[in-house]
Protein backbone atom coordinates (compact mmCIF):
# COMPACT_ATOMS: atom_id res chain seq x y z
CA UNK A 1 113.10 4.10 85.76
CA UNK A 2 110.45 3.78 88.19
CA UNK A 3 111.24 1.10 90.96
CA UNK A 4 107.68 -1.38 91.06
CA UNK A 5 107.12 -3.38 94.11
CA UNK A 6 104.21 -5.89 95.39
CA UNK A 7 101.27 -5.13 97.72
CA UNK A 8 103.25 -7.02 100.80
CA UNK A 9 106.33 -5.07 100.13
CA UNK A 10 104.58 -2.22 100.24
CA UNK A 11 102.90 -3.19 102.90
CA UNK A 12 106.27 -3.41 104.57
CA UNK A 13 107.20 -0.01 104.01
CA UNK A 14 104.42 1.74 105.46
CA UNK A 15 105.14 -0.38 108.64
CA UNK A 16 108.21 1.29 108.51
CA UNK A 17 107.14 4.60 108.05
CA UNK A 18 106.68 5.30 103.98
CA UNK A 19 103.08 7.17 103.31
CA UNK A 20 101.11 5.78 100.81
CA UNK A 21 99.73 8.02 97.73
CA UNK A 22 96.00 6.71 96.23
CA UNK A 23 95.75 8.33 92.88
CA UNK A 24 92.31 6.90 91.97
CA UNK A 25 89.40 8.75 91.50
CA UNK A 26 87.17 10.26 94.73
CA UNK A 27 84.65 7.67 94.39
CA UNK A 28 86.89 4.99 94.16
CA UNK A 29 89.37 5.82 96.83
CA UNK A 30 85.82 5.45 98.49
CA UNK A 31 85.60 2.00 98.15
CA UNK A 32 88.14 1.38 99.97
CA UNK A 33 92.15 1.82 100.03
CA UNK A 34 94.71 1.03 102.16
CA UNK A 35 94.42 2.80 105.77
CA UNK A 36 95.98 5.88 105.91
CA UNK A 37 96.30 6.31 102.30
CA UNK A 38 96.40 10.18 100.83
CA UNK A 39 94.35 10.40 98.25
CA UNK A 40 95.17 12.95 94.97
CA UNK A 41 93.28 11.61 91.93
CA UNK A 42 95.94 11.26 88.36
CA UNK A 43 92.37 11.20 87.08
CA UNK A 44 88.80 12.62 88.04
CA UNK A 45 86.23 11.26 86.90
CA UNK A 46 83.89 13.73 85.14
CA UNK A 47 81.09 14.09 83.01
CA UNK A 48 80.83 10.04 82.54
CA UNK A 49 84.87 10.16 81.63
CA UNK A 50 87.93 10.03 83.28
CA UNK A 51 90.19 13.36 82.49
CA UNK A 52 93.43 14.60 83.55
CA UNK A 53 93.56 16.15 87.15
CA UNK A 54 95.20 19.59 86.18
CA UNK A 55 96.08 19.90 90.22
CA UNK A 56 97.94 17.11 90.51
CA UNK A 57 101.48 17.66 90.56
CA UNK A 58 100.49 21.14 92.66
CA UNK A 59 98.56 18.91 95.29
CA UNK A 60 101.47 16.29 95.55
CA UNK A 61 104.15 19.04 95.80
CA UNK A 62 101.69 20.70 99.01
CA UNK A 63 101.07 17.14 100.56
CA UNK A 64 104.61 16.02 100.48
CA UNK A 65 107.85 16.98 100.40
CA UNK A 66 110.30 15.98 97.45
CA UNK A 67 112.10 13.63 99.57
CA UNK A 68 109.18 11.84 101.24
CA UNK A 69 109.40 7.69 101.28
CA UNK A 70 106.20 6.78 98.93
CA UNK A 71 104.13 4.38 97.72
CA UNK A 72 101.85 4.84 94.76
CA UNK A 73 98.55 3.17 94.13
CA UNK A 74 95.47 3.14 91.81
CA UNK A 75 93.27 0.31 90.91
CA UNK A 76 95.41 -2.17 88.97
CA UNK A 77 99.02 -0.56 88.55
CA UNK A 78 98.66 1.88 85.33
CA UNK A 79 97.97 4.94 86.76
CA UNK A 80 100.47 4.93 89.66
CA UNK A 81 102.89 3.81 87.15
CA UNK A 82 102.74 7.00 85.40
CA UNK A 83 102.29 9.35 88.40
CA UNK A 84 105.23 7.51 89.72
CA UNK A 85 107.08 8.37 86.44
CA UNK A 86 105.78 12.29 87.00
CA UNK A 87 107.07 12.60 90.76
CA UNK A 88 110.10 11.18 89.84
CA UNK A 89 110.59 13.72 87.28
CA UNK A 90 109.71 16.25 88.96
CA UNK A 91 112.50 15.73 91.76
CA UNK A 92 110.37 13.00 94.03
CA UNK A 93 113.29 10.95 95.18
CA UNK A 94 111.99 8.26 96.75
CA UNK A 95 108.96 7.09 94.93
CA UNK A 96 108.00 3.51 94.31
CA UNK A 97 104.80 2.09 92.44
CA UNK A 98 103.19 -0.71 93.56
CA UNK A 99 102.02 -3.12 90.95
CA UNK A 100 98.65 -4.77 90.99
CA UNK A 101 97.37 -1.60 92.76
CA UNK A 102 94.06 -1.97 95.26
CA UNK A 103 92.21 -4.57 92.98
CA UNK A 104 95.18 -6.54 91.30
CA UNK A 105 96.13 -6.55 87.73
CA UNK A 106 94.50 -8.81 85.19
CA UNK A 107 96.24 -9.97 81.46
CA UNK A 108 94.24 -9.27 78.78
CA UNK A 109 91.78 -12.65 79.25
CA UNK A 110 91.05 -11.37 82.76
CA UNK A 111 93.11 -13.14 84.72
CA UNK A 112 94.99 -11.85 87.89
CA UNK A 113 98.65 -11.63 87.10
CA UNK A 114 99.46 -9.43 90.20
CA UNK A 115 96.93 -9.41 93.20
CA UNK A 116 96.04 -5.83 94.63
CA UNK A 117 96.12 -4.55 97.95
CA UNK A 118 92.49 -5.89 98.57
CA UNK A 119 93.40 -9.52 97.44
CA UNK A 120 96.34 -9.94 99.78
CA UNK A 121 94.12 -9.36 102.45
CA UNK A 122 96.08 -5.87 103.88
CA UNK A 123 94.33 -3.53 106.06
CA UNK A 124 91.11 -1.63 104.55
CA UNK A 125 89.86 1.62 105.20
CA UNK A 126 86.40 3.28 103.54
CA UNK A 127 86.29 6.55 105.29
CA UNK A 128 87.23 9.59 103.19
CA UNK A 129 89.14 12.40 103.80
CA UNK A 130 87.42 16.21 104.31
CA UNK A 131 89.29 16.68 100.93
CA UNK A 132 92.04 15.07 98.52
CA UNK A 133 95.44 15.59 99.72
CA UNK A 134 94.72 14.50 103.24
CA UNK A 135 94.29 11.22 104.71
CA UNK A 136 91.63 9.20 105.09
CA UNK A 137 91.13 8.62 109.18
């Protein structure tokens, strides 16, 4: 089972040295994420859709090692939850997901349940990387 943590704690652990993984799509990674966030999309966003990255597990495996301290992130918390899951089955020891993701997560009325990475008011970064699997300086 997939350990899920808050925005602060996470927070916390890149202070102390975890790296955080952004698996939204390019263009919104490009809104802003969390500074020095890697980017590898779950999901890319194509032809008006949003459809399975086929590179993703081979991008994560080249970016980080199997025992690398991480952080997952997307938008709300659904999509890091099940990359999380993936890593962790494929031999990613030390993977946590971070629930309410960049722009919090919202119950079924709309209303924030968790609040994101953006709503606690953590540090905010725009640029974007040369290409995914790098971060964002």
């Amino acid at each position: 089972m997939t350990k899920r943590i808050l925005p602060r704690e996470a927070a916390a652990l890149l202070e102390a040295g975890w790296s955080y993984l952004d698996v939204r799509s390019i263009p919104e990674f490009g809104k802003g994420h969390p500074a020095q966030a890697t980017n590898i999309p779950l999901l890319n966003f194509e032809n008006g859709r949003m459809v399975p990255n086929p590179d993703f597990e081979s991008s994560v495996a080249r970016t980080f090692p199997k025992d690398a301290p991480l952080v997952v992130g997307c938008k709300s918390g659904g999509r890091s939850l099940q990359a999380a899951t993936l890593m962790t089955a494929a031999g990613y020891t030390q993977v946590v997901d971070m629930r309410g993701g960049f722009d919090g997560e919202r119950d079924a009325m709309g209303r924030m349940v968790v609040k994101g990475w953006a709503e606690e008011g953590l540090p905010v970064d725009a640029s974007l990387p040369s290409d995914t699997g790098r971060p964002a300086k």
